[in-house]
N, C-alpha and C. Protein backbone atom coordinates (compact mmCIF):
# COMPACT_ATOMS: atom_id res chain seq x y z
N UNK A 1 2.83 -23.83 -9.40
CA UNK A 1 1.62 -22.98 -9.41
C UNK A 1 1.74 -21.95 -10.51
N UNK A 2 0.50 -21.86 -11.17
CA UNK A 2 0.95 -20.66 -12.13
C UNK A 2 0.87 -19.26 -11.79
N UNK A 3 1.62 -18.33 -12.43
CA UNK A 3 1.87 -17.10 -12.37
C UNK A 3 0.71 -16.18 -12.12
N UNK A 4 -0.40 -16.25 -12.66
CA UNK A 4 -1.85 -15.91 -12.65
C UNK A 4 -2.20 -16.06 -11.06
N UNK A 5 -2.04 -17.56 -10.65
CA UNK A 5 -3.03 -17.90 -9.22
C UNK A 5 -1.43 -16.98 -8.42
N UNK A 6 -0.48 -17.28 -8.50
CA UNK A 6 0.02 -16.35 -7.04
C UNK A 6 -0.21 -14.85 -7.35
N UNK A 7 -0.03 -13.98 -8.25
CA UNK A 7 -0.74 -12.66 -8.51
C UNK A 7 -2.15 -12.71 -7.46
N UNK A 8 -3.07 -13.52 -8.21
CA UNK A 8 -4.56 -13.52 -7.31
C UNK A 8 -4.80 -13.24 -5.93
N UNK A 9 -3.87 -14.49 -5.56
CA UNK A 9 -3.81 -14.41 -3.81
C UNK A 9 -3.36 -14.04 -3.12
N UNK A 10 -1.67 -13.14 -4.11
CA UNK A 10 -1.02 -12.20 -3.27
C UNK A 10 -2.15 -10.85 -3.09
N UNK A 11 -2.64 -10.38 -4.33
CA UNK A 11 -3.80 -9.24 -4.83
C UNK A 11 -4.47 -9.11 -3.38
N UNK A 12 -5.41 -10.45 -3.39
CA UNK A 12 -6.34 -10.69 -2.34
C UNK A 12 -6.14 -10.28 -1.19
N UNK A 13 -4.81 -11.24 -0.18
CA UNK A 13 -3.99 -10.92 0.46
C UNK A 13 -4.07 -9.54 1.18
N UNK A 14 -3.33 -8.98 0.15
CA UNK A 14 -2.92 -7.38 0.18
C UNK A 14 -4.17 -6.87 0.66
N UNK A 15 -5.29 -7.14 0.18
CA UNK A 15 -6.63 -6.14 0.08
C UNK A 15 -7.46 -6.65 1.50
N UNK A 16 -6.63 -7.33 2.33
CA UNK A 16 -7.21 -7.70 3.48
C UNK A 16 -8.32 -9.20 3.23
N UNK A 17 -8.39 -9.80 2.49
CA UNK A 17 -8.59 -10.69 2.44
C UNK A 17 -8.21 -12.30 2.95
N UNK A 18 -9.18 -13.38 3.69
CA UNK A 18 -8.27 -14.28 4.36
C UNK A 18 -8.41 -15.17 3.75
N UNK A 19 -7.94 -16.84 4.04
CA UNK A 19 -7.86 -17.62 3.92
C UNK A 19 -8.85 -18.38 3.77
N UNK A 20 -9.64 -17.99 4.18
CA UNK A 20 -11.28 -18.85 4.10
C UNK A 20 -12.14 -18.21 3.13
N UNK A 21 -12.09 -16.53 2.82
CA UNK A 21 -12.49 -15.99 1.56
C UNK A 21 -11.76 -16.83 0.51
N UNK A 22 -10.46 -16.85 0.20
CA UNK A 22 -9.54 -17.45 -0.86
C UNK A 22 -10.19 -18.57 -1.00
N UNK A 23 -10.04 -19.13 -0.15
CA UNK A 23 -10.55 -20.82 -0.75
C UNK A 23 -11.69 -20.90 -1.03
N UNK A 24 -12.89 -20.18 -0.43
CA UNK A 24 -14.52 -20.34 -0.67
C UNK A 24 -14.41 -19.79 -2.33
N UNK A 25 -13.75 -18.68 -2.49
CA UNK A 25 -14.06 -18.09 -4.10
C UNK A 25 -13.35 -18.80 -4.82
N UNK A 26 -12.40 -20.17 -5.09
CA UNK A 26 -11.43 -20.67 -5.75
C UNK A 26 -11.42 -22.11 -5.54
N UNK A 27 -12.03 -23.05 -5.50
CA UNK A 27 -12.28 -24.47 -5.02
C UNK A 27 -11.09 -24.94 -5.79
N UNK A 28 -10.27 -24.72 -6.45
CA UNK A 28 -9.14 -25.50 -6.50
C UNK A 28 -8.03 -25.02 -6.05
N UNK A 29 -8.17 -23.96 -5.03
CA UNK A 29 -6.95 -23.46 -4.28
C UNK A 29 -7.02 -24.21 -3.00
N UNK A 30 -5.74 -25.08 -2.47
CA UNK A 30 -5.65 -25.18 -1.32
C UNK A 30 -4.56 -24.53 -0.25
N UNK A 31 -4.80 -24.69 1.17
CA UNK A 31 -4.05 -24.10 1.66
C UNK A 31 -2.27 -23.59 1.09
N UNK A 32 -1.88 -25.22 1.43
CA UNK A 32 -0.35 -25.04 0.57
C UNK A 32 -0.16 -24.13 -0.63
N UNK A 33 -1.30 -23.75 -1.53
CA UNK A 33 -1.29 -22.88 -2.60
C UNK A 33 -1.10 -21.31 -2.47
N UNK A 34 -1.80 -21.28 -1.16
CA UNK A 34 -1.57 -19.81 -0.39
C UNK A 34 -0.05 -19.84 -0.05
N UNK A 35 0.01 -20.76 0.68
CA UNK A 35 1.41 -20.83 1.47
C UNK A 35 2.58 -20.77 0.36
N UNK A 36 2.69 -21.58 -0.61
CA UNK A 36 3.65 -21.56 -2.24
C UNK A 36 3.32 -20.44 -2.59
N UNK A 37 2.48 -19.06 -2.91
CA UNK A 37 2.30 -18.06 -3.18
C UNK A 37 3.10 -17.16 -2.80
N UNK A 38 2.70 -16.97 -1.74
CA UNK A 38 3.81 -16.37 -0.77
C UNK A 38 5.50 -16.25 -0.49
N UNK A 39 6.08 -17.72 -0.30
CA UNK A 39 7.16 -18.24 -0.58
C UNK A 39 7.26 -17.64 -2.08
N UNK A 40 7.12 -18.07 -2.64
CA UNK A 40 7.50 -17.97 -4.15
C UNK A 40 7.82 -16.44 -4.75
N UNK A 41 6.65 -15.79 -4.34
CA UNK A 41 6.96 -14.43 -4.54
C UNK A 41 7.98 -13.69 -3.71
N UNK A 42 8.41 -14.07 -2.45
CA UNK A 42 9.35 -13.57 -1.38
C UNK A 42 10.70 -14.30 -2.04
N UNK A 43 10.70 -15.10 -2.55
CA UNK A 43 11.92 -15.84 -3.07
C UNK A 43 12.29 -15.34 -5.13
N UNK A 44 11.34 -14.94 -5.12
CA UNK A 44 11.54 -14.68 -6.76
C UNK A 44 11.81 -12.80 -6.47
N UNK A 45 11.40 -12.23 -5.64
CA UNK A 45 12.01 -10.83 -5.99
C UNK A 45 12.88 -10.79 -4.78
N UNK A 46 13.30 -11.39 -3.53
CA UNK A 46 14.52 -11.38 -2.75
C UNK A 46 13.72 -10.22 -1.43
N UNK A 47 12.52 -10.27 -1.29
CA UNK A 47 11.63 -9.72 -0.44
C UNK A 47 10.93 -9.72 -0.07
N UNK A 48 10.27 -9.50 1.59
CA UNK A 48 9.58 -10.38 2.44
C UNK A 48 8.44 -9.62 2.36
N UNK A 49 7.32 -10.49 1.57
CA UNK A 49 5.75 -9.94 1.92
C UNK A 49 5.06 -11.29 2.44
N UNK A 50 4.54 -10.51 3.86
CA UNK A 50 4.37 -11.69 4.50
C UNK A 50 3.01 -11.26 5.11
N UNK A 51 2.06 -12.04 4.91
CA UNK A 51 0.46 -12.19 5.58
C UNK A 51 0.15 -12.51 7.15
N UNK A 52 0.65 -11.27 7.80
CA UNK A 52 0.89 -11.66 9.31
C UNK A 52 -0.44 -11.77 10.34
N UNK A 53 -1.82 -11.43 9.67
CA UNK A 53 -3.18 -12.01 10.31
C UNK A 53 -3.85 -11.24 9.26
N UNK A 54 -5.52 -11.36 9.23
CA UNK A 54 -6.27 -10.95 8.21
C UNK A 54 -6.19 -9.97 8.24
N UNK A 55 -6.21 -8.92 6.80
CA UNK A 55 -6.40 -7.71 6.72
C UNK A 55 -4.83 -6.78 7.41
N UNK A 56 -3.60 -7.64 7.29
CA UNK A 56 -2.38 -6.84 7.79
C UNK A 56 -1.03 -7.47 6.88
N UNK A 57 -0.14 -6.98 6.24
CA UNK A 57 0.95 -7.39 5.54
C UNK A 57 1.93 -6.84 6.67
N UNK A 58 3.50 -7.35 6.36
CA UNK A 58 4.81 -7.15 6.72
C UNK A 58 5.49 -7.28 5.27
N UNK A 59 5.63 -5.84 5.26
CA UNK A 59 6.80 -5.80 3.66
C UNK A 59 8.17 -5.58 3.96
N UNK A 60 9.14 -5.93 3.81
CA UNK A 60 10.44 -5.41 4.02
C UNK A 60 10.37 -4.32 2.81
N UNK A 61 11.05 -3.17 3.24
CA UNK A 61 12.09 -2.07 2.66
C UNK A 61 12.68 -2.52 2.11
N UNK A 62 13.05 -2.56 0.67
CA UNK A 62 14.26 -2.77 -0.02
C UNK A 62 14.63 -1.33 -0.90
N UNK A 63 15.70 -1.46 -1.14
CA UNK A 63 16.16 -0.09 -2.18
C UNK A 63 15.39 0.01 -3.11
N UNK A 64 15.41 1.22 -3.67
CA UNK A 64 14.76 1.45 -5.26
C UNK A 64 14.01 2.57 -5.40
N UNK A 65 13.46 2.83 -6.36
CA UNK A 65 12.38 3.53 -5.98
C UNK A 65 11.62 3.61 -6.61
N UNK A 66 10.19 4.53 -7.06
CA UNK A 66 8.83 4.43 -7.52
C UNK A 66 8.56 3.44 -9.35
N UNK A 67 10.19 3.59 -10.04
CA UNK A 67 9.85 2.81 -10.82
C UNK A 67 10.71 1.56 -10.84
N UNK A 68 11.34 1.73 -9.81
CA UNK A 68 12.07 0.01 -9.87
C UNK A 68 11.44 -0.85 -8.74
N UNK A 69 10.48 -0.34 -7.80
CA UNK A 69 9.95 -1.06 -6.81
C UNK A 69 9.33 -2.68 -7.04
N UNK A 70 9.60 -3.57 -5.86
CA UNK A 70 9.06 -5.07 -6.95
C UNK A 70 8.13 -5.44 -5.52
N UNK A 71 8.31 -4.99 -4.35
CA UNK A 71 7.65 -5.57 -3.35
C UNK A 71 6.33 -4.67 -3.54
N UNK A 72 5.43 -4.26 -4.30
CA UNK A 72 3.97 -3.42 -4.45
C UNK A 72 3.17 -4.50 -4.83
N UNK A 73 1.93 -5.23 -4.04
CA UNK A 73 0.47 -5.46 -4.14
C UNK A 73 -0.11 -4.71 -5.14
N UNK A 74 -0.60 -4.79 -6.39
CA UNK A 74 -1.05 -3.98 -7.03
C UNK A 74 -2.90 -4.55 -6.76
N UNK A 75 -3.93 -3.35 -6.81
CA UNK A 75 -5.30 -3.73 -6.52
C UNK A 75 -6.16 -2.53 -7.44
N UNK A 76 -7.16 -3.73 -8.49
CA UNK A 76 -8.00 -2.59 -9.20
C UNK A 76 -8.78 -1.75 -8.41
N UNK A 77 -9.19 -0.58 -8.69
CA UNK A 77 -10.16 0.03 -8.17
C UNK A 77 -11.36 0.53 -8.31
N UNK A 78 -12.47 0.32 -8.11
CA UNK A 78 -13.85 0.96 -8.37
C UNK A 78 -13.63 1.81 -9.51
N UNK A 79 -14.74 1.98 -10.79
CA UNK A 79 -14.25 3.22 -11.32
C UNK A 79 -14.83 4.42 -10.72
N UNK A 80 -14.18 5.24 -11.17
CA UNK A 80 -14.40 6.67 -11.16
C UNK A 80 -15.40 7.24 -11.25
N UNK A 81 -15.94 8.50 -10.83
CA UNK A 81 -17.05 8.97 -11.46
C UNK A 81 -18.83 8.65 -11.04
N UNK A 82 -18.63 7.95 -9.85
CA UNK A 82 -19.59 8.04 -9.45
C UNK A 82 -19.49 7.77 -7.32
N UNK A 83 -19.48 9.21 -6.84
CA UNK A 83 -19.26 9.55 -5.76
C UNK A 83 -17.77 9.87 -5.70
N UNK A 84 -17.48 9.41 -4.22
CA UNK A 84 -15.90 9.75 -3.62
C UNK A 84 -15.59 8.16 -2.76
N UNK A 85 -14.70 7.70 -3.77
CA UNK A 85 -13.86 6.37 -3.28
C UNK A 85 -12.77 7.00 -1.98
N UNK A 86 -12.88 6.24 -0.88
CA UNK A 86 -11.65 6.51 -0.59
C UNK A 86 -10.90 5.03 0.14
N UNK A 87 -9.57 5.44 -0.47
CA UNK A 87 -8.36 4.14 0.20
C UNK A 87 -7.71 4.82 1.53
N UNK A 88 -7.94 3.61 2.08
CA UNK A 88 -7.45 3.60 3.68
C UNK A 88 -6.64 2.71 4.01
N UNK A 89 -5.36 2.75 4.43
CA UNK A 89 -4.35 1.76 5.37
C UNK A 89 -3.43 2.22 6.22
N UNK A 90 -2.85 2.06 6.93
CA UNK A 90 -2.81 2.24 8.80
C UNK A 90 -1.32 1.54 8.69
N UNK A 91 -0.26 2.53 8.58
CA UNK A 91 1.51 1.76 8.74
C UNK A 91 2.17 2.07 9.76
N UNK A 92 3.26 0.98 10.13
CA UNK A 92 3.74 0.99 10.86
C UNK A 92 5.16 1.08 11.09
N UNK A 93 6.34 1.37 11.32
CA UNK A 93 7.20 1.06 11.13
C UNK A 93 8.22 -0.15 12.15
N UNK A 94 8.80 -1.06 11.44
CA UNK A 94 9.17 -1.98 13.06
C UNK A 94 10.26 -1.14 13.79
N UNK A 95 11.15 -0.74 12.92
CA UNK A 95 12.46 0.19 13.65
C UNK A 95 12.35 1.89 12.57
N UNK A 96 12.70 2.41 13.15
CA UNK A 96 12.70 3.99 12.36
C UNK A 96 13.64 3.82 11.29
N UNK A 97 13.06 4.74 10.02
CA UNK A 97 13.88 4.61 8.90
C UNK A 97 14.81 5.44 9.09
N UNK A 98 15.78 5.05 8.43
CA UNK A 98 17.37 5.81 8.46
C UNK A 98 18.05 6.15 7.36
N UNK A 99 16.77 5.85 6.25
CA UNK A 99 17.66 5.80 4.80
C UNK A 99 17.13 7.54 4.44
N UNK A 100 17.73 8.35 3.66
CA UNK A 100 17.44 9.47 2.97
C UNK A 100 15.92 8.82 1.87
N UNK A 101 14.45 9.29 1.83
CA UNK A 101 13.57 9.20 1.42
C UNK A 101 12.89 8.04 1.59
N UNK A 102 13.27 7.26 2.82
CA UNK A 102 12.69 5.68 2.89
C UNK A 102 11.29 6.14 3.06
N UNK A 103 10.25 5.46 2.48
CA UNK A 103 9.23 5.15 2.63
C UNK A 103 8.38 4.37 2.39
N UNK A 104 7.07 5.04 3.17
CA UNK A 104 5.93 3.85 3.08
C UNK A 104 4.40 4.33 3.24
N UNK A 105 3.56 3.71 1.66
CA UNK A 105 2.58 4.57 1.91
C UNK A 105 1.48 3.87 0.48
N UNK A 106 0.44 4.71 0.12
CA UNK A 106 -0.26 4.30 -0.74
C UNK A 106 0.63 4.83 -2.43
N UNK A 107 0.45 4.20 -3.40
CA UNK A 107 0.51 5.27 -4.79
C UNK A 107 -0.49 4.58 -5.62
N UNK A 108 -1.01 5.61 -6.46
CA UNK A 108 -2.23 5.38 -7.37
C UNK A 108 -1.30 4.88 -9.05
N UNK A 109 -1.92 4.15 -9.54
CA UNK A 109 -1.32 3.99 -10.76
C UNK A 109 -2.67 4.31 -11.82
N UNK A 110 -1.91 4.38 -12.83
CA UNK A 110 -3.20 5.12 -13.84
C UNK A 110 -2.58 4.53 -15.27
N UNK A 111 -2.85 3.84 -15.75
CA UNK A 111 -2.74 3.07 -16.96
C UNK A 111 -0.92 2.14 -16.79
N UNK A 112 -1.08 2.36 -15.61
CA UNK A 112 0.34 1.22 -15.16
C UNK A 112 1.54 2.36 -15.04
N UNK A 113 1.06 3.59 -14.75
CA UNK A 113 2.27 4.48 -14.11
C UNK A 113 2.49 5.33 -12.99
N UNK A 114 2.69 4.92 -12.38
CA UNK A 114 2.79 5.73 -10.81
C UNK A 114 2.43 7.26 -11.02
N UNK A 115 1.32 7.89 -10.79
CA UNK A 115 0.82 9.25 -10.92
C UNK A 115 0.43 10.02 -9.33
N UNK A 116 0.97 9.44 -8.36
CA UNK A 116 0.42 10.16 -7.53
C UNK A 116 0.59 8.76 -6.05
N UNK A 117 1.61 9.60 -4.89
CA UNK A 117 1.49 8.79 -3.92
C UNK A 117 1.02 9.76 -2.40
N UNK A 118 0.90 8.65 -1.55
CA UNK A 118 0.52 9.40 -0.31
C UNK A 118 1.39 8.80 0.80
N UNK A 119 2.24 8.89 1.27
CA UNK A 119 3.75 8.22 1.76
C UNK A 119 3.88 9.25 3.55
N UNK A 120 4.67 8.45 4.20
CA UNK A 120 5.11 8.81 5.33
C UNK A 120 6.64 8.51 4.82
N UNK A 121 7.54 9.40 4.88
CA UNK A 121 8.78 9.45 4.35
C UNK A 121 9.87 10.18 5.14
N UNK A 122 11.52 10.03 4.83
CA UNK A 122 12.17 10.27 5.98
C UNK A 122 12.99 11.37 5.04
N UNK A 123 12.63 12.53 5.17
CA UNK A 123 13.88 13.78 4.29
C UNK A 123 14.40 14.66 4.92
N UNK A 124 15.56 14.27 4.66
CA UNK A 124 16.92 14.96 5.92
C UNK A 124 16.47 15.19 7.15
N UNK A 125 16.50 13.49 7.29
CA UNK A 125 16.10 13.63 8.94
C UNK A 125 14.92 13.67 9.86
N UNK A 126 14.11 13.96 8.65
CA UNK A 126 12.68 14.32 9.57
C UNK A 126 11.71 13.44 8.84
N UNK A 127 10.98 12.73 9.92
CA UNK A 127 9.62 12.07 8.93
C UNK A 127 9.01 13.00 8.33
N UNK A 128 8.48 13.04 7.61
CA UNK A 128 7.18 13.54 6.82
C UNK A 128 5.67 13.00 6.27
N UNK A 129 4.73 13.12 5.67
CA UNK A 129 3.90 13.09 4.78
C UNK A 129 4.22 13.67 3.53
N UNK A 130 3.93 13.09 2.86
CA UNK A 130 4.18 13.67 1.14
C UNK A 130 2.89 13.15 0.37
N UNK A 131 2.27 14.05 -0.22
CA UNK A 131 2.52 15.44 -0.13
C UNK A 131 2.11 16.04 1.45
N UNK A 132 2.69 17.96 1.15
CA UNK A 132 2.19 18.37 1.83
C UNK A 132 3.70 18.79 2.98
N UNK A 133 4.33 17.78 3.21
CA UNK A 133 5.77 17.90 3.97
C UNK A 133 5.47 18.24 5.27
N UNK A 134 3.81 17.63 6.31
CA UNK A 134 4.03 18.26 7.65
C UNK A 134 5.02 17.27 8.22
N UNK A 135 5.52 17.64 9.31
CA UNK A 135 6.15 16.30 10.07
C UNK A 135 5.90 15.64 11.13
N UNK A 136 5.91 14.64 11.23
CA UNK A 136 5.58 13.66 12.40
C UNK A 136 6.54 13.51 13.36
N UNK A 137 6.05 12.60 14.24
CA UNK A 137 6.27 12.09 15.80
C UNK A 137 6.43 10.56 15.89
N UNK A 138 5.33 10.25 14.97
CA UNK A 138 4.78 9.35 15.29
C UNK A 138 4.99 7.86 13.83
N UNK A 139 5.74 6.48 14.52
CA UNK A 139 6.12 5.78 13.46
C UNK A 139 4.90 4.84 12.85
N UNK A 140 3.50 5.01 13.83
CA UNK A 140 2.09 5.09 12.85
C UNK A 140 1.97 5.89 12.72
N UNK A 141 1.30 5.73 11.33
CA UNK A 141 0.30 6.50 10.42
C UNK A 141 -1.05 5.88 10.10
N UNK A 142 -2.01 6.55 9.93
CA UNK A 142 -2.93 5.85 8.72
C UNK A 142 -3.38 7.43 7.81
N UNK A 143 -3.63 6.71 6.63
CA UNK A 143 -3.47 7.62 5.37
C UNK A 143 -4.80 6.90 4.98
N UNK A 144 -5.38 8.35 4.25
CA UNK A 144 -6.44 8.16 3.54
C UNK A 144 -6.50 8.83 1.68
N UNK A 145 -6.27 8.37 0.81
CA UNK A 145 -6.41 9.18 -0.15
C UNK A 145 -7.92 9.22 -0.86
N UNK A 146 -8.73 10.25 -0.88
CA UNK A 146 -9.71 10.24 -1.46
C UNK A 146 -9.50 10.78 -3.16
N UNK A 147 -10.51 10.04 -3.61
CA UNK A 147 -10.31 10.31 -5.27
C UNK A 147 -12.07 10.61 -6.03
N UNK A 148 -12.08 11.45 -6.81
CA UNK A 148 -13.48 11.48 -7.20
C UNK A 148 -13.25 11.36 -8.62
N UNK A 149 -14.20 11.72 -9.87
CA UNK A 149 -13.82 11.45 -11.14
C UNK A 149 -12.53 12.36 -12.04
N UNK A 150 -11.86 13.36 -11.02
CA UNK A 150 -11.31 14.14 -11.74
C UNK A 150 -10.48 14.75 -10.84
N UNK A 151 -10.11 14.29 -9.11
CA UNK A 151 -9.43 14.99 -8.16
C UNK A 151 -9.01 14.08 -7.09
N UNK A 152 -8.28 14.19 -6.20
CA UNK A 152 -7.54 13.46 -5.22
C UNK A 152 -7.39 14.60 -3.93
N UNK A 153 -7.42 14.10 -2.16
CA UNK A 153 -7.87 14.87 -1.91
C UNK A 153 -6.59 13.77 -0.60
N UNK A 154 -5.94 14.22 -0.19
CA UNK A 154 -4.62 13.31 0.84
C UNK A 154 -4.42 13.93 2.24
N UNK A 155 -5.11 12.73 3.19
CA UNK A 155 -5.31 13.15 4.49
C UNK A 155 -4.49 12.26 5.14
N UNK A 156 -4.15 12.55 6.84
CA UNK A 156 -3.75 11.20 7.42
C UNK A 156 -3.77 11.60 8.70
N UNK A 157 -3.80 10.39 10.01
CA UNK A 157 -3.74 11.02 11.18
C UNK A 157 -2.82 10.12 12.21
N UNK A 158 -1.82 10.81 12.43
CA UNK A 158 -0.57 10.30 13.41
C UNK A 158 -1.42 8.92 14.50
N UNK A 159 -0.59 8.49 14.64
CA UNK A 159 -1.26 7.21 15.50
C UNK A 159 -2.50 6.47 15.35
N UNK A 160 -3.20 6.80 14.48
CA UNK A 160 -4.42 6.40 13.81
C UNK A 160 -5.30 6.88 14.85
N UNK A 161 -5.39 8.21 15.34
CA UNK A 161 -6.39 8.50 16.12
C UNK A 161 -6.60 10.05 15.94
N UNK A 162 -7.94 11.02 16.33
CA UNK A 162 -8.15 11.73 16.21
C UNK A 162 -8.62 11.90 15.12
N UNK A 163 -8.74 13.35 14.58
CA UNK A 163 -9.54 13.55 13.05
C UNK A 163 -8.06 13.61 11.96
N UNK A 164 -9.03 13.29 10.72
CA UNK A 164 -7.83 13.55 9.87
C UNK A 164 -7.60 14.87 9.33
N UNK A 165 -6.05 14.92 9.03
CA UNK A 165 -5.84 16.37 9.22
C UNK A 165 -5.38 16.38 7.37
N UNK A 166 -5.44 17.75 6.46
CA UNK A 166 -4.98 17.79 5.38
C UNK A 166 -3.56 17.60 4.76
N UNK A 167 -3.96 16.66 3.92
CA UNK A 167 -1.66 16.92 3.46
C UNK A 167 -2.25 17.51 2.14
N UNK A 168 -2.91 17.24 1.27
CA UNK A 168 -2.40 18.07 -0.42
C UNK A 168 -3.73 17.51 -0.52
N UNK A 169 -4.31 18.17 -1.89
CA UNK A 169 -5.25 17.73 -3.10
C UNK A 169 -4.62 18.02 -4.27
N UNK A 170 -5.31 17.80 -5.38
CA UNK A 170 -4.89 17.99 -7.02
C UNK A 170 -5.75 17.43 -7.92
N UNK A 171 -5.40 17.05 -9.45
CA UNK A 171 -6.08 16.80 -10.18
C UNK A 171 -5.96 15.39 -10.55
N UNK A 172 -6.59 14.35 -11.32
CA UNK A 172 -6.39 13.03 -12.06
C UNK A 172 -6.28 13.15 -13.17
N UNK A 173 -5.68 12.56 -13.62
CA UNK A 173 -6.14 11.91 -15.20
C UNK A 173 -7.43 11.69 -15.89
N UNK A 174 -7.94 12.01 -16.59
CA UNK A 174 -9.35 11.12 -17.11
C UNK A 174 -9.35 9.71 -16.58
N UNK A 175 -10.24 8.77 -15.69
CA UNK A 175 -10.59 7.65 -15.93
C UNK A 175 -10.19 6.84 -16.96
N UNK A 176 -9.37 5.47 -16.29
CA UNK A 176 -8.97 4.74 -17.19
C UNK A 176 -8.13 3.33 -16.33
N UNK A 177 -7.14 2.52 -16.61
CA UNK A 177 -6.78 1.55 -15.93
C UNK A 177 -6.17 2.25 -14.42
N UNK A 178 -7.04 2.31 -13.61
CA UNK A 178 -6.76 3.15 -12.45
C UNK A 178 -7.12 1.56 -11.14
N UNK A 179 -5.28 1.58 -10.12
CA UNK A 179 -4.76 0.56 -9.35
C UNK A 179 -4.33 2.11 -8.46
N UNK A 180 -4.37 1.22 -7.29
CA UNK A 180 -3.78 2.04 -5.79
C UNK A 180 -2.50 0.30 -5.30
N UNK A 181 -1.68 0.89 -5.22
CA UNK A 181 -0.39 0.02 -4.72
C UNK A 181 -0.10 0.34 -2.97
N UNK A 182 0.00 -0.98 -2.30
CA UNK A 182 0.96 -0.20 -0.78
C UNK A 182 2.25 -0.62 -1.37
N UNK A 183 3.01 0.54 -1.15
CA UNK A 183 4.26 0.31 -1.28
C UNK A 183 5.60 0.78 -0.51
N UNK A 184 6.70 0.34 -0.17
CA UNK A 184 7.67 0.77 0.43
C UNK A 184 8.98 0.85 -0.55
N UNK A 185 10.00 1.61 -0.05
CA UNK A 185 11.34 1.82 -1.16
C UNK A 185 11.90 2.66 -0.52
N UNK A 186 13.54 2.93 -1.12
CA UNK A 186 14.27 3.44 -0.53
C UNK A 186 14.94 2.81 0.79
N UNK A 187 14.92 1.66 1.03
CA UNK A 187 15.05 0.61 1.81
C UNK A 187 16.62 0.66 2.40
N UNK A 188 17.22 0.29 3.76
CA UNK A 188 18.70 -0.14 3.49
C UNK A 188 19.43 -0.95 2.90
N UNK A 189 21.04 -1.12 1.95
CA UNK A 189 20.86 -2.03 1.23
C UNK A 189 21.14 -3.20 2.08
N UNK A 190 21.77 -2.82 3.04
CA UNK A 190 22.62 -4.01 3.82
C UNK A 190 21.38 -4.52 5.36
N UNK A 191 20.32 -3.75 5.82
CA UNK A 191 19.93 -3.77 7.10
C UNK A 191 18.63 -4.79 6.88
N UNK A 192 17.53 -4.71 7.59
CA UNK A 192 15.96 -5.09 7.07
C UNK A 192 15.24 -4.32 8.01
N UNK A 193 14.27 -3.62 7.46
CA UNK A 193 13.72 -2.61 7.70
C UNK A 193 11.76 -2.87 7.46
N UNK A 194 11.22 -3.15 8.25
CA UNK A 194 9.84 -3.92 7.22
C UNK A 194 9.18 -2.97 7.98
N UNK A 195 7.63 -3.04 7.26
CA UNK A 195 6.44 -1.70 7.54
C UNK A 195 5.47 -2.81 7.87
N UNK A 196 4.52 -2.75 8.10
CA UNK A 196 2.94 -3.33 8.67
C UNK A 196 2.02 -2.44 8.42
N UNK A 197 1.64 -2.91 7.44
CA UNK A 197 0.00 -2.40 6.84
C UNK A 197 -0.92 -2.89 7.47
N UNK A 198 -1.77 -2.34 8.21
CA UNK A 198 -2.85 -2.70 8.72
C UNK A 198 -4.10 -1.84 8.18
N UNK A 199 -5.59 -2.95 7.93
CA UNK A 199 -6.61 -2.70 7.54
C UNK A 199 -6.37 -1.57 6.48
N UNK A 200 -6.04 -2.48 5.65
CA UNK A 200 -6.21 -1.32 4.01
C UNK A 200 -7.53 -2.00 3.18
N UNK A 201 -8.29 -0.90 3.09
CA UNK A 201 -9.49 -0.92 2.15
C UNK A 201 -10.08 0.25 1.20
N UNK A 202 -10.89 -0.31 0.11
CA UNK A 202 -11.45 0.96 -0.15
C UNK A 202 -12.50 0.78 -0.58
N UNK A 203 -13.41 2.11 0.07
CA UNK A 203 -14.41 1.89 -0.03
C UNK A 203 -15.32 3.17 -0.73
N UNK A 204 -16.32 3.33 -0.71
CA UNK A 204 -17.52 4.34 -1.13
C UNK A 204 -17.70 5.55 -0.03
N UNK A 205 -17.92 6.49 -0.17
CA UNK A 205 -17.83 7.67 1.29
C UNK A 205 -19.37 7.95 0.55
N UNK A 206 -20.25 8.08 1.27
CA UNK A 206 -21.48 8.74 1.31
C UNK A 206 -21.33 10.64 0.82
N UNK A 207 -21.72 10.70 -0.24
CA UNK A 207 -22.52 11.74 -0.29
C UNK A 207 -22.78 13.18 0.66
């Protein structure tokens, strides 16, 4: 399979997309093509991203961090500049992290460089949100980062319930090759440690 089509369907994948979207938009993808996608990419970087029902991943934790990471879905995003985009996904952890800064969470890329993440993270001991450093209870999360043409605005709410509460805002970059990644790192080297993304999207916020 070429390099192009597993990118596509991992992309897709990631963005909550199923199996019956894939094939309706791609008439020469068949199942097994999904399935070799998958495999292939879990076997070419030594890490498990795995499509566990529509609209939900299982990533294993592996070591590294924001610029050596290889297990990240990368997904374009709407441009800029007209309203307030916001990205939404809902993590989980299977066992509690134990590593110094393990995490798991959204990061924005901006001409292919990590400029900005929104993470549930473990520092000395204590979960967190980053930004912002409140601490949690709770090994769900769902995180929302809102972005407008010139600002970022990072919310999230323990167990995915209730209202969302503030972690940080700031500034962007000018508009330009602008991707939101789920990503995990800081992983154990020896253990397996995997997260569950559930329902990550992004969408348009009304006005």
């Amino acid at each position: 399979m070429r390099g192009a089509h597993v990118a596509v369907i991992l992309d897709n994948l990631a963005a909550g997309g199923g199996r019956v979207e894939l094939l309706a938009g791609d008439p020469s993808l068949e199942h097994a093509d999904i399935d070799a996608a998958v495999s292939s990419a879990a076997e070419l970087t030594r890490e498990r991203v795995v499509p566990i029902r529509t609209g939900a991943l299982e990533i294993r934790v592996a070591p590294g961090d924001a610029h050596t990471v290889r297990n990240a879905p990368l997904r374009a995003v709407p441009a800029r500049g007209r309203g307030r985009l916001a990205i939404e996904v809902t993590i989980t952890h299977d066992v509690p992290p134990t590593q110094q800064y393990e995490q798991a969470g959204i990061t924005w890329y901006h001409n292919g460089k990590p400029v900005l993440k929104l993470v549930q993270e473990l520092v000395d001991g204590h979960l967190m949100i980053i930004p912002g450093r409140a601490r949690l209870d709770s090994q769900t999360v769902q995180l929302r980062l809102i972005v407008t043409a010139d600002r970022w605005t990072a919310q999230y709410r323990p167990d995915a319930q209730g209202d969302f509460l503030p972690a940080g805002e700031g500034t962007l970059p000018p508009p330009g090759n602008d991707q939101v990644s789920l990503q995990c790192y800081h992983g154990p080297p020896d253990g397996e440690h995997c997260i569950r993304f559930d329902d990550f999207r992004i969408r348009r916020l009304a006005d």
